[in-house]
PDB file of N, CA and C in Angstrom:
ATOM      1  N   UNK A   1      15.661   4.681   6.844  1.00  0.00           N
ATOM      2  CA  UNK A   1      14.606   4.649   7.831  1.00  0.00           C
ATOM      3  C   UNK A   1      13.356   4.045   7.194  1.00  0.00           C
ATOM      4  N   UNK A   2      12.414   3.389   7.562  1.00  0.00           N
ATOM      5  CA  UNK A   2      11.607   2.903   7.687  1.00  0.00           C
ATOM      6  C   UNK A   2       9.731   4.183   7.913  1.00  0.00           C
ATOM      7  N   UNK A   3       9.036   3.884   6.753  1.00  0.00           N
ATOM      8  CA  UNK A   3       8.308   5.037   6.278  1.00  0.00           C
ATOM      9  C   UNK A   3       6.700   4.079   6.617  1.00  0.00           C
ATOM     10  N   UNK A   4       5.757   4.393   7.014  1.00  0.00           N
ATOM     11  CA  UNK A   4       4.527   3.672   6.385  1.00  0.00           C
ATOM     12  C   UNK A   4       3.449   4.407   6.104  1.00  0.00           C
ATOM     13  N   UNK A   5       3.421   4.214   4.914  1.00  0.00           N
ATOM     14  CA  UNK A   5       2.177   4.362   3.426  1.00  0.00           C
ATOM     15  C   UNK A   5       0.725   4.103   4.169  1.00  0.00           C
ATOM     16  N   UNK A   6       0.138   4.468   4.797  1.00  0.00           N
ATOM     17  CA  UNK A   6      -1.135   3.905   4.836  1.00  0.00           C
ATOM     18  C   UNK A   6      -1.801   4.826   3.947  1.00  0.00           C
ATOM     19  N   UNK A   7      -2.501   4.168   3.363  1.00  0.00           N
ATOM     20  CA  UNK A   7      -3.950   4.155   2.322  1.00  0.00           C
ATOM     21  C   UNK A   7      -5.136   4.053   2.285  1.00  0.00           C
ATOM     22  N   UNK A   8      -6.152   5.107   1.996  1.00  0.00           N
ATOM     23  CA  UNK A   8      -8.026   4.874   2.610  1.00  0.00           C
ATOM     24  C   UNK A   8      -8.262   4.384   1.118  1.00  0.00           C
ATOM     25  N   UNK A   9      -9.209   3.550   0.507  1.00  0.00           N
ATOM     26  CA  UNK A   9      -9.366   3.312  -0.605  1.00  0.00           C
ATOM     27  C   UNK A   9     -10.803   4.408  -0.846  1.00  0.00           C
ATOM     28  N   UNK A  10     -10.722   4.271  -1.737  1.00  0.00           N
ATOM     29  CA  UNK A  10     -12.625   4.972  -2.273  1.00  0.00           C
ATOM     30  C   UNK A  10     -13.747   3.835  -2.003  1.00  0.00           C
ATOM     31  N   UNK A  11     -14.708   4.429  -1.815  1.00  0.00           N
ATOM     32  CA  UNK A  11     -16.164   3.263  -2.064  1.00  0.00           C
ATOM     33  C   UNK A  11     -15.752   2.410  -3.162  1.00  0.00           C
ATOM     34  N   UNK A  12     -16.178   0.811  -2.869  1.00  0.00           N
ATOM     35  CA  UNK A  12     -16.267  -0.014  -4.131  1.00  0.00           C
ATOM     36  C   UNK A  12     -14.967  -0.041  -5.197  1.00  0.00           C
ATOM     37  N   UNK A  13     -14.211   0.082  -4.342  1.00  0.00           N
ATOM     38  CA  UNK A  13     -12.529   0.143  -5.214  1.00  0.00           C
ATOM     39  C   UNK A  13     -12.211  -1.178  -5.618  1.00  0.00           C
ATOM     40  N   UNK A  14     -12.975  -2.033  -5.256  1.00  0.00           N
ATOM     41  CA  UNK A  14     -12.615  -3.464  -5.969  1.00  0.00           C
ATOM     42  C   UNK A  14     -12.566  -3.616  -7.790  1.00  0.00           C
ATOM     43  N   UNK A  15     -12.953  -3.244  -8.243  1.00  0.00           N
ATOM     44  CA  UNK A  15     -13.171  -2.963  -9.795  1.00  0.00           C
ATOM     45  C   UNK A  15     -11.334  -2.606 -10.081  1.00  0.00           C
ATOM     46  N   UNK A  16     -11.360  -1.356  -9.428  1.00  0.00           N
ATOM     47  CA  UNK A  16      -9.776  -0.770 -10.242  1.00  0.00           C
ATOM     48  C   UNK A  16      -8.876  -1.432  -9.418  1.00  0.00           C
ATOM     49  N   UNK A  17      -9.214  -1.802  -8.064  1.00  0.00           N
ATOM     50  CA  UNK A  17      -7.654  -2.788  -7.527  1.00  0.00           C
ATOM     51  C   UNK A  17      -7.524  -3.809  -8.129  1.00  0.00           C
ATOM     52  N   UNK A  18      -8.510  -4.547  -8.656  1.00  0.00           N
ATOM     53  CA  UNK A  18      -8.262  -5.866  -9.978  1.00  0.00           C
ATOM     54  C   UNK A  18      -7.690  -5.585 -10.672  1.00  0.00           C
ATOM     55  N   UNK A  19      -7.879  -4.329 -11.621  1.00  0.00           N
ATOM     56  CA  UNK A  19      -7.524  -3.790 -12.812  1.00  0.00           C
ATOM     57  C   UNK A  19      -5.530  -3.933 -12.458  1.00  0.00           C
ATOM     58  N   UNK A  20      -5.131  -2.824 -11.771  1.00  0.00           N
ATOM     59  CA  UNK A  20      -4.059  -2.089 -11.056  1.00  0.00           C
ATOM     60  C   UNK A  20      -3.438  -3.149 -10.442  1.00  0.00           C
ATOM     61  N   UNK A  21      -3.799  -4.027 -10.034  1.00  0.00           N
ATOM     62  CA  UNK A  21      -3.098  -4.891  -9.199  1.00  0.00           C
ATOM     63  C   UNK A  21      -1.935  -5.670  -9.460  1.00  0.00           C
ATOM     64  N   UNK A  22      -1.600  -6.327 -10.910  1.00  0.00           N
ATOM     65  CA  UNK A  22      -0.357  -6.597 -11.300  1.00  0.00           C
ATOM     66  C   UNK A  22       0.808  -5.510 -11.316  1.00  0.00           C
ATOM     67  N   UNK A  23       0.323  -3.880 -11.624  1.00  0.00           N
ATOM     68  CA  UNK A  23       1.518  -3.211 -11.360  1.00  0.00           C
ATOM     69  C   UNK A  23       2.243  -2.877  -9.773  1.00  0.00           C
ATOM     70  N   UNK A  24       0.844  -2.923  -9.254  1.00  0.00           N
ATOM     71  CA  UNK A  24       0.675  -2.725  -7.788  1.00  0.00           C
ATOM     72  C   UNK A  24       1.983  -3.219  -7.562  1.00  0.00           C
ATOM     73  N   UNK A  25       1.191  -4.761  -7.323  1.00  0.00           N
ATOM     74  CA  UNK A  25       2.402  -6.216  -6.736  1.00  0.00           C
ATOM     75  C   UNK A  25       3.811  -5.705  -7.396  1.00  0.00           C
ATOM     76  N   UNK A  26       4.449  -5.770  -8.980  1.00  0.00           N
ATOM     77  CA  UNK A  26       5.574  -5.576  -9.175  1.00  0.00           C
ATOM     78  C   UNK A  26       6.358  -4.516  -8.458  1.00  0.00           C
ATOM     79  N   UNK A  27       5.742  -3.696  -8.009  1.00  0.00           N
ATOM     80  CA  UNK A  27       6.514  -2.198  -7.301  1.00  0.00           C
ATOM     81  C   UNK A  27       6.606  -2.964  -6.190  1.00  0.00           C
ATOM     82  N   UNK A  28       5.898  -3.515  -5.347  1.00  0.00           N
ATOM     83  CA  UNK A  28       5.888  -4.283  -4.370  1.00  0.00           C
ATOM     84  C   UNK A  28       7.147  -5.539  -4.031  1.00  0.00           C
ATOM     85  N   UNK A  29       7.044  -6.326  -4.794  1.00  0.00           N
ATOM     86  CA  UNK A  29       7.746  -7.311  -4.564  1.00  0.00           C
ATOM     87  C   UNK A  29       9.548  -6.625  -5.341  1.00  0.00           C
ATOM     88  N   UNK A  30       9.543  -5.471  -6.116  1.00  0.00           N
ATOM     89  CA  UNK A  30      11.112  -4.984  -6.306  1.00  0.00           C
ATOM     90  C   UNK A  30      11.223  -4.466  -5.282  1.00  0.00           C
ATOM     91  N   UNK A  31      10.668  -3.893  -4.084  1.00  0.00           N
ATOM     92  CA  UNK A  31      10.975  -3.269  -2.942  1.00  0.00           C
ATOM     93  C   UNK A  31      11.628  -4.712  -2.251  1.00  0.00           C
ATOM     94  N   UNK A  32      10.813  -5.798  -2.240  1.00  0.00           N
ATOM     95  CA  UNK A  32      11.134  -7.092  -1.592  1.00  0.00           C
ATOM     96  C   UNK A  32      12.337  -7.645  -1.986  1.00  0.00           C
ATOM     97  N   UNK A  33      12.767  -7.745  -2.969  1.00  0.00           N
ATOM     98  CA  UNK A  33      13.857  -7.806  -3.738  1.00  0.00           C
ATOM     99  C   UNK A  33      15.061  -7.221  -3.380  1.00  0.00           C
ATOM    100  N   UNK A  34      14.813  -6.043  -3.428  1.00  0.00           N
ATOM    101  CA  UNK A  34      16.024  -4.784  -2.719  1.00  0.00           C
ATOM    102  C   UNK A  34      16.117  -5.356  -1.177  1.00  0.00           C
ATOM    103  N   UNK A  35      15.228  -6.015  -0.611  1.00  0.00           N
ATOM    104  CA  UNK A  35      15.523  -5.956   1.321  1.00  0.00           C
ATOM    105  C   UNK A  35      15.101  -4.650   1.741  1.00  0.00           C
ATOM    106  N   UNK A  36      14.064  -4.085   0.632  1.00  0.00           N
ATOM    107  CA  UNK A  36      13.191  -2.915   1.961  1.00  0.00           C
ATOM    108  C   UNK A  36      12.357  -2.698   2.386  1.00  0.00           C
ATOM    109  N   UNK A  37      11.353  -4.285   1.795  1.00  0.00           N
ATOM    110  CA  UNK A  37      10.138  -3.974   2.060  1.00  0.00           C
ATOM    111  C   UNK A  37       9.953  -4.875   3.592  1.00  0.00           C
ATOM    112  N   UNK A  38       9.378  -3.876   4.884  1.00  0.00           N
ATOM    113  CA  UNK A  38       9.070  -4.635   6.231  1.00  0.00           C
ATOM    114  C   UNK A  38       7.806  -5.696   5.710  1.00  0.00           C
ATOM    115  N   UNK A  39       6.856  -4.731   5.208  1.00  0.00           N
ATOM    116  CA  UNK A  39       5.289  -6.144   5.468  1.00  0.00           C
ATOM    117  C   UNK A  39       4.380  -4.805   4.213  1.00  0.00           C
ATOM    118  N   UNK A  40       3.830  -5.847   3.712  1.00  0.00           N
ATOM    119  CA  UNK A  40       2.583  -4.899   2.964  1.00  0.00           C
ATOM    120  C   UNK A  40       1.902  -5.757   2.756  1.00  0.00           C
ATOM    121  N   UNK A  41       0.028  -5.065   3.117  1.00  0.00           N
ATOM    122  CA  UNK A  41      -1.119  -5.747   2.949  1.00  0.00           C
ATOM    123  C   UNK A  41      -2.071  -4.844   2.768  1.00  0.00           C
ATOM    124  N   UNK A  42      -3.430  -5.491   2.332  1.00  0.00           N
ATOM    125  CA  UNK A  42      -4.827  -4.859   2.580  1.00  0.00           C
ATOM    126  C   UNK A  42      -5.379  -4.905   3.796  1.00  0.00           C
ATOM    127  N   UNK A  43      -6.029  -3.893   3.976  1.00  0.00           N
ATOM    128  CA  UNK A  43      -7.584  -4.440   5.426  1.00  0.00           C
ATOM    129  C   UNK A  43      -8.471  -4.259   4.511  1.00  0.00           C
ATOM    130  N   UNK A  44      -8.620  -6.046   4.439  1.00  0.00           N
ATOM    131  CA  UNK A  44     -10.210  -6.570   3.956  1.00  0.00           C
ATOM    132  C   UNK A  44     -11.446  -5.474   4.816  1.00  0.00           C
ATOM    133  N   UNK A  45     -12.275  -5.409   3.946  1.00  0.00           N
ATOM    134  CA  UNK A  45     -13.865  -4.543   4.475  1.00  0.00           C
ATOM    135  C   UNK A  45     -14.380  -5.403   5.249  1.00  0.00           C
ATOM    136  N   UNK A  46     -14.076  -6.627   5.426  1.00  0.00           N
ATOM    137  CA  UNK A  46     -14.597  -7.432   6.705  1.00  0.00           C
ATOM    138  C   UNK A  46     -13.930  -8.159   7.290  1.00  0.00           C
ATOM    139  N   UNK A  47     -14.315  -8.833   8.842  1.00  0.00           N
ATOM    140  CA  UNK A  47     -13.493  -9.460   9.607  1.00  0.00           C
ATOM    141  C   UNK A  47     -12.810 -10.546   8.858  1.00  0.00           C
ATOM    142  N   UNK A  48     -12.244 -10.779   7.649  1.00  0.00           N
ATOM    143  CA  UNK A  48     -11.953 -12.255   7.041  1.00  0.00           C
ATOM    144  C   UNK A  48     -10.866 -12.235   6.341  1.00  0.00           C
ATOM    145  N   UNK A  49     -10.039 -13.011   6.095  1.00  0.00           N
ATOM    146  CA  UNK A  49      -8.756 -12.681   5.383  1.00  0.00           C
ATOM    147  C   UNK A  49      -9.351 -12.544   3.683  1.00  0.00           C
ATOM    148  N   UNK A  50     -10.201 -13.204   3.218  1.00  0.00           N
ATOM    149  CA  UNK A  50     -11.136 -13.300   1.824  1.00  0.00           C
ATOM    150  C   UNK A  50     -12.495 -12.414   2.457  1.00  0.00           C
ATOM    151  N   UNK A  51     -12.596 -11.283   1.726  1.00  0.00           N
ATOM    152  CA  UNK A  51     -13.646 -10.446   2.198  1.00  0.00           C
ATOM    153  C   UNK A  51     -14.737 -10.824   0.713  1.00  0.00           C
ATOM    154  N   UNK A  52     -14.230 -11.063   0.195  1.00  0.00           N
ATOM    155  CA  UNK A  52     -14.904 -11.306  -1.248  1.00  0.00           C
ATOM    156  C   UNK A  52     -15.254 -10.177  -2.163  1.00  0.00           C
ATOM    157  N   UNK A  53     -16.818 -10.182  -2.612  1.00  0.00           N
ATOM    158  CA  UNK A  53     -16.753  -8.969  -3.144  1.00  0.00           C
ATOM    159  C   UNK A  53     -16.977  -7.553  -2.121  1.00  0.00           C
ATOM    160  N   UNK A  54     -17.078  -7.502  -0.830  1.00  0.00           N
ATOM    161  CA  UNK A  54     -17.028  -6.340  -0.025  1.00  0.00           C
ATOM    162  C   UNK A  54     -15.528  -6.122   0.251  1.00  0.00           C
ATOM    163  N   UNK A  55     -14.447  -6.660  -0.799  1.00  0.00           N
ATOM    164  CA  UNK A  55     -13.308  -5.714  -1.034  1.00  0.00           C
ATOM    165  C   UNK A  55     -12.339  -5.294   0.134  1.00  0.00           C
ATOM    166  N   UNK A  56     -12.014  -4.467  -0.493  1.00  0.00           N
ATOM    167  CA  UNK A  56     -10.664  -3.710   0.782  1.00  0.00           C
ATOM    168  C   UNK A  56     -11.141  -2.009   0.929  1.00  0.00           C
ATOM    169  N   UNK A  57     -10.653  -2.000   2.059  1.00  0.00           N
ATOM    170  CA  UNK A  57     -10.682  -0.503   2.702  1.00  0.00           C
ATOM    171  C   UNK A  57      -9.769   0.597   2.640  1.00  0.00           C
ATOM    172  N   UNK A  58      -8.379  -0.497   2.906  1.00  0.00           N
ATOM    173  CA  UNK A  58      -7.313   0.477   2.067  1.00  0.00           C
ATOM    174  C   UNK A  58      -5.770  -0.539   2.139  1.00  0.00           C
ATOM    175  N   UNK A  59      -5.203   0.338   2.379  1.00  0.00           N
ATOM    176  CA  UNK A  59      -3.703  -0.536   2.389  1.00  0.00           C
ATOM    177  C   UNK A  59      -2.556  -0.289   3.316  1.00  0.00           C
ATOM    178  N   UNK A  60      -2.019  -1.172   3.331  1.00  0.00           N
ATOM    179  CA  UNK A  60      -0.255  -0.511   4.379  1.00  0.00           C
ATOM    180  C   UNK A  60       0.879  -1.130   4.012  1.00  0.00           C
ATOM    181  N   UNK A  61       2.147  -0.491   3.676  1.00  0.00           N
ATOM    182  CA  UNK A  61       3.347  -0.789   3.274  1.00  0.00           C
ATOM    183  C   UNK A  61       4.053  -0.259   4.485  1.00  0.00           C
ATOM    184  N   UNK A  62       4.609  -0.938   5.205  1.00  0.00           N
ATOM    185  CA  UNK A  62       6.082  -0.372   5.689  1.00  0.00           C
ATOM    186  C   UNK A  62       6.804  -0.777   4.770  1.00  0.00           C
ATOM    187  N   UNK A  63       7.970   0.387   4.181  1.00  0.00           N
ATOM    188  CA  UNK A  63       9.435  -0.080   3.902  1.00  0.00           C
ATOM    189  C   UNK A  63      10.465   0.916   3.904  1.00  0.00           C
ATOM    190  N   UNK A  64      12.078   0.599   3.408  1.00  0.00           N
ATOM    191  CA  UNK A  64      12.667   1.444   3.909  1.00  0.00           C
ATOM    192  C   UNK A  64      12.954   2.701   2.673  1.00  0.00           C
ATOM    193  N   UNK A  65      13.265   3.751   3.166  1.00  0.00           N
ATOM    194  CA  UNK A  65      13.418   4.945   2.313  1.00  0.00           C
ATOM    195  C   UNK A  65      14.324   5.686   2.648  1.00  0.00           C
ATOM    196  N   UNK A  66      15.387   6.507   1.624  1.00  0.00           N
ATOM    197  CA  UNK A  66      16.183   7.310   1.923  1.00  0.00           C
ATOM    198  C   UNK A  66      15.840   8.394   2.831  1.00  0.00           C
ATOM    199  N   UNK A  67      14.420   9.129   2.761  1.00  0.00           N
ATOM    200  CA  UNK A  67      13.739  10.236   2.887  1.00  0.00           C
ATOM    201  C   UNK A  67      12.276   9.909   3.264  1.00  0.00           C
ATOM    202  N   UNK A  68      11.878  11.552   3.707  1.00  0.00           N
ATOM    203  CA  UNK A  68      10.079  11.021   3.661  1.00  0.00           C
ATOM    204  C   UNK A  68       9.927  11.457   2.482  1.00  0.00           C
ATOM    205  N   UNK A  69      10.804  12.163   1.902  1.00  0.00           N
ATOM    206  CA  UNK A  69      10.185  13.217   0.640  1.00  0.00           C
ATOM    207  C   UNK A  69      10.401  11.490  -0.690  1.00  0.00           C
ATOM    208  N   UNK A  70      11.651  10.782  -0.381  1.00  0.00           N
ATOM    209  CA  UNK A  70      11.320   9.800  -1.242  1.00  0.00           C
ATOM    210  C   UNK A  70      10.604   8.463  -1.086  1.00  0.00           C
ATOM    211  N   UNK A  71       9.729   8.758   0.318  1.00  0.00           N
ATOM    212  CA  UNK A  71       8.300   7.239   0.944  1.00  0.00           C
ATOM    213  C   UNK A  71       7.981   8.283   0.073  1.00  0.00           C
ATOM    214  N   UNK A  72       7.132   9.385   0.087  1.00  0.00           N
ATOM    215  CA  UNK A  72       6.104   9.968  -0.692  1.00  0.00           C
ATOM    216  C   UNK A  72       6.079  10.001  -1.729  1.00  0.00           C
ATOM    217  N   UNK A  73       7.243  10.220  -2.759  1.00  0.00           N
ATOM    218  CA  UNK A  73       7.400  10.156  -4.266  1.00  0.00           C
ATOM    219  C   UNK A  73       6.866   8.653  -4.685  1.00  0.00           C
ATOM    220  N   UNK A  74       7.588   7.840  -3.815  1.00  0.00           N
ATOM    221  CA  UNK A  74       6.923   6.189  -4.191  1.00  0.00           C
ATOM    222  C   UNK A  74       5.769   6.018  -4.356  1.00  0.00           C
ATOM    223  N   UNK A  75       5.045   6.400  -2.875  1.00  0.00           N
ATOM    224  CA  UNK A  75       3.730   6.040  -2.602  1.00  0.00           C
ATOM    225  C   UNK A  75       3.283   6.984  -4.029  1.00  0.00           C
ATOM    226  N   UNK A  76       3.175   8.129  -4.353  1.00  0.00           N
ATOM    227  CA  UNK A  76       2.622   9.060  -5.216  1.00  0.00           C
ATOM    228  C   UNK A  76       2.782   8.651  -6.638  1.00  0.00           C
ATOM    229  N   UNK A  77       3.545   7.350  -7.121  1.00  0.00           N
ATOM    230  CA  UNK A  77       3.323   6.399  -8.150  1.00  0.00           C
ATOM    231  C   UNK A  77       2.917   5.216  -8.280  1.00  0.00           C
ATOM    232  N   UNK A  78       2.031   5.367  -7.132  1.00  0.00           N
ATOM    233  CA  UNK A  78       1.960   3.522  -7.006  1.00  0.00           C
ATOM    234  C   UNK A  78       0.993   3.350  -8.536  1.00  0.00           C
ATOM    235  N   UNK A  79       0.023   2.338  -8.532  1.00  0.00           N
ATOM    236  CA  UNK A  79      -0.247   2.187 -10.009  1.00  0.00           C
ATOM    237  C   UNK A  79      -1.803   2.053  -9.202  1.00  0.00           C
ATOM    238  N   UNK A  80      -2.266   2.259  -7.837  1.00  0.00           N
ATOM    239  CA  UNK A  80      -3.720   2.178  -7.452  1.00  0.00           C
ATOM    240  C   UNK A  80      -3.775   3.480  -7.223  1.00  0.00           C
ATOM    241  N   UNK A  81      -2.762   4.270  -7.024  1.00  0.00           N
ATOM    242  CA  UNK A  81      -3.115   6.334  -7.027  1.00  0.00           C
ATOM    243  C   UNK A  81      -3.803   6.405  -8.534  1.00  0.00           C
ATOM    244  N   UNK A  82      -2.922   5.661  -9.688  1.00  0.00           N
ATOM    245  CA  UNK A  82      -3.250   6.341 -10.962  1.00  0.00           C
ATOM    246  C   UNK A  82      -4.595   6.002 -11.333  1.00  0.00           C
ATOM    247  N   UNK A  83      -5.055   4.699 -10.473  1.00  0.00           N
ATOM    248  CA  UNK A  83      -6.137   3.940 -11.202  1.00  0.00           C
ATOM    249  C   UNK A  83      -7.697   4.879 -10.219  1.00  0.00           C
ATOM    250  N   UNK A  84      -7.538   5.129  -9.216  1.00  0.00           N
ATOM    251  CA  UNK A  84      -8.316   6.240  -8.443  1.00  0.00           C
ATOM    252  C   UNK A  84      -8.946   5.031  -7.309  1.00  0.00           C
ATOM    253  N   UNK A  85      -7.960   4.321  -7.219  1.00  0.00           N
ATOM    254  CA  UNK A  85      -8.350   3.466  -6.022  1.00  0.00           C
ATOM    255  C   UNK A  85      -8.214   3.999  -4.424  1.00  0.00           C
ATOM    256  N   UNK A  86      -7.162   4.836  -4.601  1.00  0.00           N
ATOM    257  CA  UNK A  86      -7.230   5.918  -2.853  1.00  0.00           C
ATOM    258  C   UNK A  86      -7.551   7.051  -3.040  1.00  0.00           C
ATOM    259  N   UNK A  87      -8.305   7.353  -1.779  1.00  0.00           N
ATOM    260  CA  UNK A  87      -8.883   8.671  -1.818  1.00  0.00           C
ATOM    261  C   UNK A  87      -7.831   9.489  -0.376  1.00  0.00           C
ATOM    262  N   UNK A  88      -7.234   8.812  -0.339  1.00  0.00           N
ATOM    263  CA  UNK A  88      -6.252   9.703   0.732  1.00  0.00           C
ATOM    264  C   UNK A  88      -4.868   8.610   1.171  1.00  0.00           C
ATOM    265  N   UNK A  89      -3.629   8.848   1.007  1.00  0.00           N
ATOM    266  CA  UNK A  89      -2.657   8.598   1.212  1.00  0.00           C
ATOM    267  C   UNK A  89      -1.785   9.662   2.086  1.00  0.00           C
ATOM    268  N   UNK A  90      -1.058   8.748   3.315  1.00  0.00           N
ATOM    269  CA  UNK A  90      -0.862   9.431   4.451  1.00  0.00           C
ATOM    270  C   UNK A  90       0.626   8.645   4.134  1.00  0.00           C
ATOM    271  N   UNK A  91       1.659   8.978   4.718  1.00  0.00           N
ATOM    272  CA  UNK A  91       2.847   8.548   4.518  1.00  0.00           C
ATOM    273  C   UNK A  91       3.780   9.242   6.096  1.00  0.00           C
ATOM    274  N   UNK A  92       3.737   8.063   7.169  1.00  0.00           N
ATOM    275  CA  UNK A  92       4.648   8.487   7.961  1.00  0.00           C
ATOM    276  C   UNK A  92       6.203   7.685   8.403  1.00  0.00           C
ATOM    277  N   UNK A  93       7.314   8.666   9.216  1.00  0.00           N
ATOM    278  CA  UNK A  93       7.916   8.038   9.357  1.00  0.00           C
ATOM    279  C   UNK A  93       7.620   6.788  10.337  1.00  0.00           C
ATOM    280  N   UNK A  94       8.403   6.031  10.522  1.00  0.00           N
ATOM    281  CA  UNK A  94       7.879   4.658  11.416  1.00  0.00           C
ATOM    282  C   UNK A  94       9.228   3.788  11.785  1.00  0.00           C
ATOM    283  N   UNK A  95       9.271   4.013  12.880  1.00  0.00           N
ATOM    284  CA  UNK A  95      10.427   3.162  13.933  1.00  0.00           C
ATOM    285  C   UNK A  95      10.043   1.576  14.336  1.00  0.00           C
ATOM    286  N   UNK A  96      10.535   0.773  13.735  1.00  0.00           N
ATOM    287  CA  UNK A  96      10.548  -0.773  13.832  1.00  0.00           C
ATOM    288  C   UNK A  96      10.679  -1.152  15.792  1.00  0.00           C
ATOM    289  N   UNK A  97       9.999  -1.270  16.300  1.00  0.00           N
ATOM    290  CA  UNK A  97      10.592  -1.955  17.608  1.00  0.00           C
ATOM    291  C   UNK A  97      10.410  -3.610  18.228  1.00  0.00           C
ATOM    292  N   UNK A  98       9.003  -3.968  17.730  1.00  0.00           N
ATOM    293  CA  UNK A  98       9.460  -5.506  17.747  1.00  0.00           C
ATOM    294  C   UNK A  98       9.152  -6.305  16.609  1.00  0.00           C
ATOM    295  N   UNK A  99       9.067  -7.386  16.437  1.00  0.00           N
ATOM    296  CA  UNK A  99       9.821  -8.160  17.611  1.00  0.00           C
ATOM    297  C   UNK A  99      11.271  -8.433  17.071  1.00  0.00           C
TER     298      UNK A  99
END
């Protein structure tokens, strides 16, 4: 089944998502690899796909998971939890319907 990770970042999290961000992506793109990752991105802090330095707000992964208990173990290692880039991670199940 199909799980999505949404993510609130902290104030000014641009600093440690630079930092974090190569481990980030690798967890990321082995999900892509396997065929489980649906879509993962940021919401830029402003209307723009390049927000610049006003950064990101937080994040969203759909992908697929045995469990919720194993979306949550994932999400609960990502490498922007360790770096203190979210201040709240929500993890629900999520039913694909289009397109």
């Amino acid at each position: 089944m199909y799980y999505a990770i949404i993510s609130e970042d902290i104030e000014h999290s641009l600093p440690l998502r630079a930092e974090a961000r190569p481990a980030h992506l690798a967890r990321l793109e082995s999900l892509r690899d396997e065929g489980r990752l649906l879509v993962a991105g940021p919401h830029p802090a402003l209307d723009t796909p390049e927000p610049g330095e006003a950064g990101f707000t937080g994040s969203l992964v759909i992908a697929e998971f045995d469990s919720l208990e194993g979306a949550r173990n994932w999400a609960d290692a990502d490498p922007y939890v360790e770096a203190g880039v979210y201040h709240t991670v929500t993890v629900k199940p999520f039913k694909a319907v289009l397109p």
